[in-house]
Protein backbone atom coordinates (compact mmCIF):
# COMPACT_ATOMS: atom_id res chain seq x y z
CA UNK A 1 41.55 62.40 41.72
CA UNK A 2 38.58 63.50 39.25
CA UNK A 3 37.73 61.08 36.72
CA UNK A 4 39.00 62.51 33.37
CA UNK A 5 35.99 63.09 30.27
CA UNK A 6 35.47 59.70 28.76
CA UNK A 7 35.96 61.10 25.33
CA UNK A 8 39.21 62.45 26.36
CA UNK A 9 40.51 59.22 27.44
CA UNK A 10 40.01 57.64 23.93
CA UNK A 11 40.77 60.73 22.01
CA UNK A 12 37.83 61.39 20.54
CA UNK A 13 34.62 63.99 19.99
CA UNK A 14 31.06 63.05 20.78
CA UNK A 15 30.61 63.15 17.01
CA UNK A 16 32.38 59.88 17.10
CA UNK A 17 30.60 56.87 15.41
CA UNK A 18 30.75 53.28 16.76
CA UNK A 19 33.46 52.18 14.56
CA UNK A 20 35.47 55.10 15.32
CA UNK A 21 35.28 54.61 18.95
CA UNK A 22 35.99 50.88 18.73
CA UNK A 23 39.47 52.03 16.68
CA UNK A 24 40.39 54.24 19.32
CA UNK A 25 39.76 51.93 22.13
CA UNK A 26 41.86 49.15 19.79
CA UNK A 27 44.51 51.82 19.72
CA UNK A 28 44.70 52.50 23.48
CA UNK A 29 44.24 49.33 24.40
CA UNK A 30 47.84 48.11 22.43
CA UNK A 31 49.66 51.42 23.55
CA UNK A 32 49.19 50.43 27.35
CA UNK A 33 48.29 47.05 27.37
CA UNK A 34 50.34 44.70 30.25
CA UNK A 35 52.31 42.94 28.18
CA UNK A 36 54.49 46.21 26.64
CA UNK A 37 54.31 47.93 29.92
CA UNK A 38 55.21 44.95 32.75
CA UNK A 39 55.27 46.34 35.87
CA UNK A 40 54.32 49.75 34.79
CA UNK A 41 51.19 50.58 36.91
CA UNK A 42 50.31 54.02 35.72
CA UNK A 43 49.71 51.88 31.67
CA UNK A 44 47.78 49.48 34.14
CA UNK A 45 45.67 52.48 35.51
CA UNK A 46 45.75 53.80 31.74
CA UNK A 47 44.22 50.44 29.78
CA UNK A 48 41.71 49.87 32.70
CA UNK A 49 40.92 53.90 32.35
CA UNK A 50 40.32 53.28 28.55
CA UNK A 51 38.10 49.86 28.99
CA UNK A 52 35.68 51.81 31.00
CA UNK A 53 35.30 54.41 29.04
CA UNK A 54 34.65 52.05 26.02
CA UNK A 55 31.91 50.28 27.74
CA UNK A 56 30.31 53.45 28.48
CA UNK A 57 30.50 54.65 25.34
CA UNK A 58 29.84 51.64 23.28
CA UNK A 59 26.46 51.08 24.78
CA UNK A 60 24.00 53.42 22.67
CA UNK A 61 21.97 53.94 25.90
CA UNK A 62 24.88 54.39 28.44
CA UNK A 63 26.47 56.61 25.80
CA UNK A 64 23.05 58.60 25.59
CA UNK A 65 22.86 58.87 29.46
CA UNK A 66 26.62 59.65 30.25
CA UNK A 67 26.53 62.83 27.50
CA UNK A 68 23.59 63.74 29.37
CA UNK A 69 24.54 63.85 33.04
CA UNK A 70 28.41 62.72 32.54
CA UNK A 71 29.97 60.49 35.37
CA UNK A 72 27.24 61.81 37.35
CA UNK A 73 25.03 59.38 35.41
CA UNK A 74 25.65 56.19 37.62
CA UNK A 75 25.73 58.18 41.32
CA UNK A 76 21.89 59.58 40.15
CA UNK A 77 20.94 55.81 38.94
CA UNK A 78 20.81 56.72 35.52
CA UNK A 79 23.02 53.67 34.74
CA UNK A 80 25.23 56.27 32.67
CA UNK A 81 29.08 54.61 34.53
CA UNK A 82 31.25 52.08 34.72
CA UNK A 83 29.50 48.84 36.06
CA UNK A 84 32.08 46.75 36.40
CA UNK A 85 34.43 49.38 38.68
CA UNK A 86 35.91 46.18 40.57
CA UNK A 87 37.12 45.04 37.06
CA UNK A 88 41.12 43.46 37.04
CA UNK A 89 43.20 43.27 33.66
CA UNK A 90 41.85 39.34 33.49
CA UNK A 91 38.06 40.76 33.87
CA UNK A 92 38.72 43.21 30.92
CA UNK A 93 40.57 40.73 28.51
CA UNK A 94 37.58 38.52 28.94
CA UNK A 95 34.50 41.17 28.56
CA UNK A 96 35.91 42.75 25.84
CA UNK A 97 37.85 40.58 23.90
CA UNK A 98 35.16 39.85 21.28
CA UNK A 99 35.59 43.52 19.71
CA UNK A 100 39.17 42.89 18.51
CA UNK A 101 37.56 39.90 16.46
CA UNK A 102 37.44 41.49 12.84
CA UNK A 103 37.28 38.56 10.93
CA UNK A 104 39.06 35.56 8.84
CA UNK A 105 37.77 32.84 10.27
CA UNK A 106 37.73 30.88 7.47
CA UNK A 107 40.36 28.38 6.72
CA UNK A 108 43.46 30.05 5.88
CA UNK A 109 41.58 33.82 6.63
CA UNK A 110 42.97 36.81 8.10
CA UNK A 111 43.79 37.63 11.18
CA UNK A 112 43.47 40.42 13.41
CA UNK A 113 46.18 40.89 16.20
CA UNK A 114 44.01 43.26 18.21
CA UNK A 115 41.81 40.56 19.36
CA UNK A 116 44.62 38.11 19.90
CA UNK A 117 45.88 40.51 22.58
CA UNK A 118 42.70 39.55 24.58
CA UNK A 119 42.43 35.56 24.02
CA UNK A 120 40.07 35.68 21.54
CA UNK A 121 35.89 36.31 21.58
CA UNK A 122 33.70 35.41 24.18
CA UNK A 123 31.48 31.64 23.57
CA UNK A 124 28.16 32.98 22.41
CA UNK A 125 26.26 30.96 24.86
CA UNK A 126 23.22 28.78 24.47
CA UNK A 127 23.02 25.92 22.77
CA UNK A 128 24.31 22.47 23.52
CA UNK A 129 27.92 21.75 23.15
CA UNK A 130 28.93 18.52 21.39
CA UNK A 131 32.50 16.66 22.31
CA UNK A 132 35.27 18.16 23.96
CA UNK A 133 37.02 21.30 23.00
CA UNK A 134 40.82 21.10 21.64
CA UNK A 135 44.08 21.84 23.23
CA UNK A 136 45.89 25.19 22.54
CA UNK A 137 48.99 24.88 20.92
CA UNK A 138 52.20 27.15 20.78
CA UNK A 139 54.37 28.68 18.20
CA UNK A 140 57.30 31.05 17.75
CA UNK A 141 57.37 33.54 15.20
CA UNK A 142 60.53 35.08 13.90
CA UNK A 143 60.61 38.72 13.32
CA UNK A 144 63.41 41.81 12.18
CA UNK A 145 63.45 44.84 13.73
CA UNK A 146 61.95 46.25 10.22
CA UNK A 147 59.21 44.45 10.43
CA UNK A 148 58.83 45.02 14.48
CA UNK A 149 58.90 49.28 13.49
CA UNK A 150 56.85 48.28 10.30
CA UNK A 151 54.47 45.50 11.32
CA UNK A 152 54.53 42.44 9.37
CA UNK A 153 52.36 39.86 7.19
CA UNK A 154 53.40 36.16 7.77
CA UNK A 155 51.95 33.04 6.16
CA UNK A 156 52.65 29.57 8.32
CA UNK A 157 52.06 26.34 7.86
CA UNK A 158 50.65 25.01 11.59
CA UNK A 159 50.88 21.18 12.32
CA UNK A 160 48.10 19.75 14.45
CA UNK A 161 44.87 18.05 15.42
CA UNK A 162 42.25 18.92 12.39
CA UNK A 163 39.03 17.81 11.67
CA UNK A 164 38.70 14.24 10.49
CA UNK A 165 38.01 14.16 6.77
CA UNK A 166 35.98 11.22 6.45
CA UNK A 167 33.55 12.11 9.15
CA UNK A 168 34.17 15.53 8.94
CA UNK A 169 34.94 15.46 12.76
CA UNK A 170 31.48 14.03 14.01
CA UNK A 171 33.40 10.80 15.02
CA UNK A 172 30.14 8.56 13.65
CA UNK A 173 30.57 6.45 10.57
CA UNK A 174 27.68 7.81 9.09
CA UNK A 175 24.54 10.04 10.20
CA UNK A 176 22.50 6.46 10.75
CA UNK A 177 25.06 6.02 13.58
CA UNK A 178 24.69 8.61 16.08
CA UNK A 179 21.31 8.18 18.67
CA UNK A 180 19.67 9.69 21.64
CA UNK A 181 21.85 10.00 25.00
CA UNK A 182 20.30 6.96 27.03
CA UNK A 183 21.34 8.40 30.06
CA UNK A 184 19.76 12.40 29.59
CA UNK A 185 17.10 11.58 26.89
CA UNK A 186 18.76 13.60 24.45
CA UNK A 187 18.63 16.72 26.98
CA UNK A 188 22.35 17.29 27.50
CA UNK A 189 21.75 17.51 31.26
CA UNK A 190 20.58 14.93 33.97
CA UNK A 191 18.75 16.78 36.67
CA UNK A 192 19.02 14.97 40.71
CA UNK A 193 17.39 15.91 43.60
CA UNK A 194 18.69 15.17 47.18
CA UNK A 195 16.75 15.53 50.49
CA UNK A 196 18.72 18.33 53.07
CA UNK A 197 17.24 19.79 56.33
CA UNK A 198 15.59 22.33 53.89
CA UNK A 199 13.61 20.12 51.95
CA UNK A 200 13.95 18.57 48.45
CA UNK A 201 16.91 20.01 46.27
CA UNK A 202 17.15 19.77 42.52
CA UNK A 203 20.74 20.11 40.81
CA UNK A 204 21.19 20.44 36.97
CA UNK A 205 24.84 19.36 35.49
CA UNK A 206 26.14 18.14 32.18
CA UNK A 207 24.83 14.77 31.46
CA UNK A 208 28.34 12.76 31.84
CA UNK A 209 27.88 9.84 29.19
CA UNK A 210 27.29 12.13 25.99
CA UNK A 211 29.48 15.59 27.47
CA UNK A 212 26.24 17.62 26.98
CA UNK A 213 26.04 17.08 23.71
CA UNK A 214 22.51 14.98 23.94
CA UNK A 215 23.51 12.34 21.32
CA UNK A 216 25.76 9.14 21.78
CA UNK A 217 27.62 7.63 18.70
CA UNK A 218 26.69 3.94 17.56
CA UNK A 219 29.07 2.92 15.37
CA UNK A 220 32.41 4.93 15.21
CA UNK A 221 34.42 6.65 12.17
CA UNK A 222 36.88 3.81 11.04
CA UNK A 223 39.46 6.52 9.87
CA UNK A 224 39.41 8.39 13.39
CA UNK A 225 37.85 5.86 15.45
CA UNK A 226 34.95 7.47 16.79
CA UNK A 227 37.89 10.89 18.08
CA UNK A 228 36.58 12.88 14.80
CA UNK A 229 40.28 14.28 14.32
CA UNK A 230 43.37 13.46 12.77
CA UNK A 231 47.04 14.70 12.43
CA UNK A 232 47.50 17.04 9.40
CA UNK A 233 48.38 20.96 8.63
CA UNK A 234 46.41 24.55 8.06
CA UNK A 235 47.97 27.38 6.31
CA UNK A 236 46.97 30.84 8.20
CA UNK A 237 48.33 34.69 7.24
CA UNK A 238 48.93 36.51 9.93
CA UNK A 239 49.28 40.44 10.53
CA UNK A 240 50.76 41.54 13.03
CA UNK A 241 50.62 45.18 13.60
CA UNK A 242 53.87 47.30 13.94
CA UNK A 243 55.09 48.12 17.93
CA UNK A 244 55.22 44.66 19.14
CA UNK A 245 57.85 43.35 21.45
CA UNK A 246 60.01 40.21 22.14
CA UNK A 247 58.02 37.98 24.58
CA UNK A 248 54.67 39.36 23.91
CA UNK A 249 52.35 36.99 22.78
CA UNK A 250 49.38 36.96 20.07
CA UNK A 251 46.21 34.30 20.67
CA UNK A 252 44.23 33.18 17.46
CA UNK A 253 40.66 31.75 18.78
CA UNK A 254 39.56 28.72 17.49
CA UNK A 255 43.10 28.07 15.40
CA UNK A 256 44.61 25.61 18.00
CA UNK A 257 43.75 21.64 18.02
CA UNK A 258 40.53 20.73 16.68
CA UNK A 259 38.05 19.14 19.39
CA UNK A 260 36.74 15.57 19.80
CA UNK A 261 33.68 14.79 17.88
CA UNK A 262 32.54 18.21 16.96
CA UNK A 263 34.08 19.89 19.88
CA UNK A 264 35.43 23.44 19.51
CA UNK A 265 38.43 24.21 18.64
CA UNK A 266 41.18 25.56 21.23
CA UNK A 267 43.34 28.64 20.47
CA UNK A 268 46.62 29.45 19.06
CA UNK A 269 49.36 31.03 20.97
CA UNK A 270 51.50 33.04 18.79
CA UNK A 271 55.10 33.89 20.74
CA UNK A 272 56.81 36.93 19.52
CA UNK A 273 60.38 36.18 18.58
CA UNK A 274 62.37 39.63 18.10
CA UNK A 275 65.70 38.42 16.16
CA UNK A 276 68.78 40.94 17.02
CA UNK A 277 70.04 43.40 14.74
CA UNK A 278 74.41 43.62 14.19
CA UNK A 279 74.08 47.32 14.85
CA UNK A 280 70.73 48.16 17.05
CA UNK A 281 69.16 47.61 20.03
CA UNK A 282 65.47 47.77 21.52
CA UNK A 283 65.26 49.06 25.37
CA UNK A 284 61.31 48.85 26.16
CA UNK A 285 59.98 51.74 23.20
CA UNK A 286 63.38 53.14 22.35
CA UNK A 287 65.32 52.24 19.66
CA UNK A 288 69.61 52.42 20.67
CA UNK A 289 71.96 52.77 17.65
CA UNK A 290 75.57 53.09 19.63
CA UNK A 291 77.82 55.52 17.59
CA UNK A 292 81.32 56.23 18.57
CA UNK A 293 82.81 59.50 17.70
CA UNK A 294 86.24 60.85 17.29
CA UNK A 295 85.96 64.13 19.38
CA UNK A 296 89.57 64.96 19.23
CA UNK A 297 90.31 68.77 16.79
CA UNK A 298 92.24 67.94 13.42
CA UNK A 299 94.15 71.10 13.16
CA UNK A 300 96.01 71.48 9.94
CA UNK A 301 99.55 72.64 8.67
């Protein structure tokens, strides 16, 4: 079967800008996405069809290459296709997930359900990590069938692990009390090398003693005790867009548990909770209002 126009897949003309083409892949992406469409492999086929052709056309240079030669970009080697053909639904979630992140992460910020669909952002990389990174945590949310057909604001109040607020979550009583990993130097890393029938070896892995972090903590946080969390609550608003189903769930990076002693944050789960209606009924995308009727002829006298 031939490959269908990239631009047809999405909806859209060349023309298109980059924001343009990131809202129609957003907009595919929720129409056939896994979780409305379980067990339907032709919306499988469909969301992977529409993740390729955003990564060709989100690229400036593939984009440049593929209008230029089309599909027959990547046979030639112009680099113009689809590089990651062998891609699964798990593979796309976690290339492309960063896109649907539009914002609010402040305390209390928006939030924007696209990117929950896909876990959240990738990690940016580089850098040393410090601590260990929270715990997701789970919630139900409640809503009508108006606001499932309408899509729907919500403001919660989540109880968890947040940041201690005496040591702001560094887990050191003060800044005099953190020092230099002993064990890595401060490098984050301990490198070993072992002998083997091919010579000497060298291995590089997370220093144990300070997590990769480089730095070891003195004299601990009396409020937290060196953890640099504590129990309390954050407010969030929440929209979630209209179209969503009973089951399906939403993932808010970095709005989980707060991590040890500067670690990041882990995620929260939202679970979509569809209440029922006295009257109607959702069957997968169709709406079912049962309405009895009186087919009998009134013939009069």
């Amino acid at each position: 079967m031939a490959k269908r126009d990239y631009y047809e897949v999405l909806g859209i003309t060349k023309t298109a800008t980059a924001d343009e083409i990131k809202k129609a892949y957003r907009k595919e992406a929720l129409k056939y996405h896994p979780d409305r469409n379980q067990g339907n492999k032709e919306a499988e086929e469909k969301f992977k069809e529409a993740a390729e052709a955003y990564e060709v056309l989100s690229d400036e240079q593939k984009k440049a290459k593929y209008d230029r030669f089309g599909h027959a970009a990547n046979d030639i080697g112009q680099g113009g296709g689809y590089s990651g053909g062998g891609m699964n639904v798990e593979d796309i979630f976690r290339n492309f997930g960063d896109i649907f992140n539009q914002g609010g992460q402040g305390g209390g910020g928006g939030f924007d359900p696209f990117e929950s669909f896909f876990g959240g952002g990738r990690s940016s990389g580089g850098g040393r990590q410090r601590g260990r990174k929270g715990s997701n945590l789970r919630i139900r949310v409640k809503m009508t069938m108006s606001e499932v057909a309408n899509g729907a604001h919500k403001t919660i109040k989540v109880k968890k692990h947040v940041p201690c607020h005496t040591c702001h979550g560094s887990g050191a009583k003060d800044a005099s009390s953190v020092s230099k990993c002993t064990m890595c130097g401060g490098q984050g890393v301990v490198k070993r090398v072992t002998n083997t029938i091919l010579g000497q070896m060298q291995t590089t892995t997370t220093c144990p003693q300070c997590n990769g972090s480089g730095e070891m903590i003195t004299k601990k946080c009396p409020t937290c005790n060196g953890l640099g969390t504590e129990y309390g609550d954050e407010t969030l608003n929440i929209d979630i867009p209209a179209g969503v189903q009973d089951g399906m769930q939403l993932s808010m990076s970095g709005k989980g548990n707060a991590g040890e002693q500067g670690g990041p944050a882990g995620d929260l789960i939202i679970s979509i909770e569809v209440e029922q209606h006295p009257e109607l009924e959702i069957d997968g995308q169709n709406v079912i209002y049962n309405l009895h009727l009186n087919t009998r002829r009134h013939t009069s006298r």
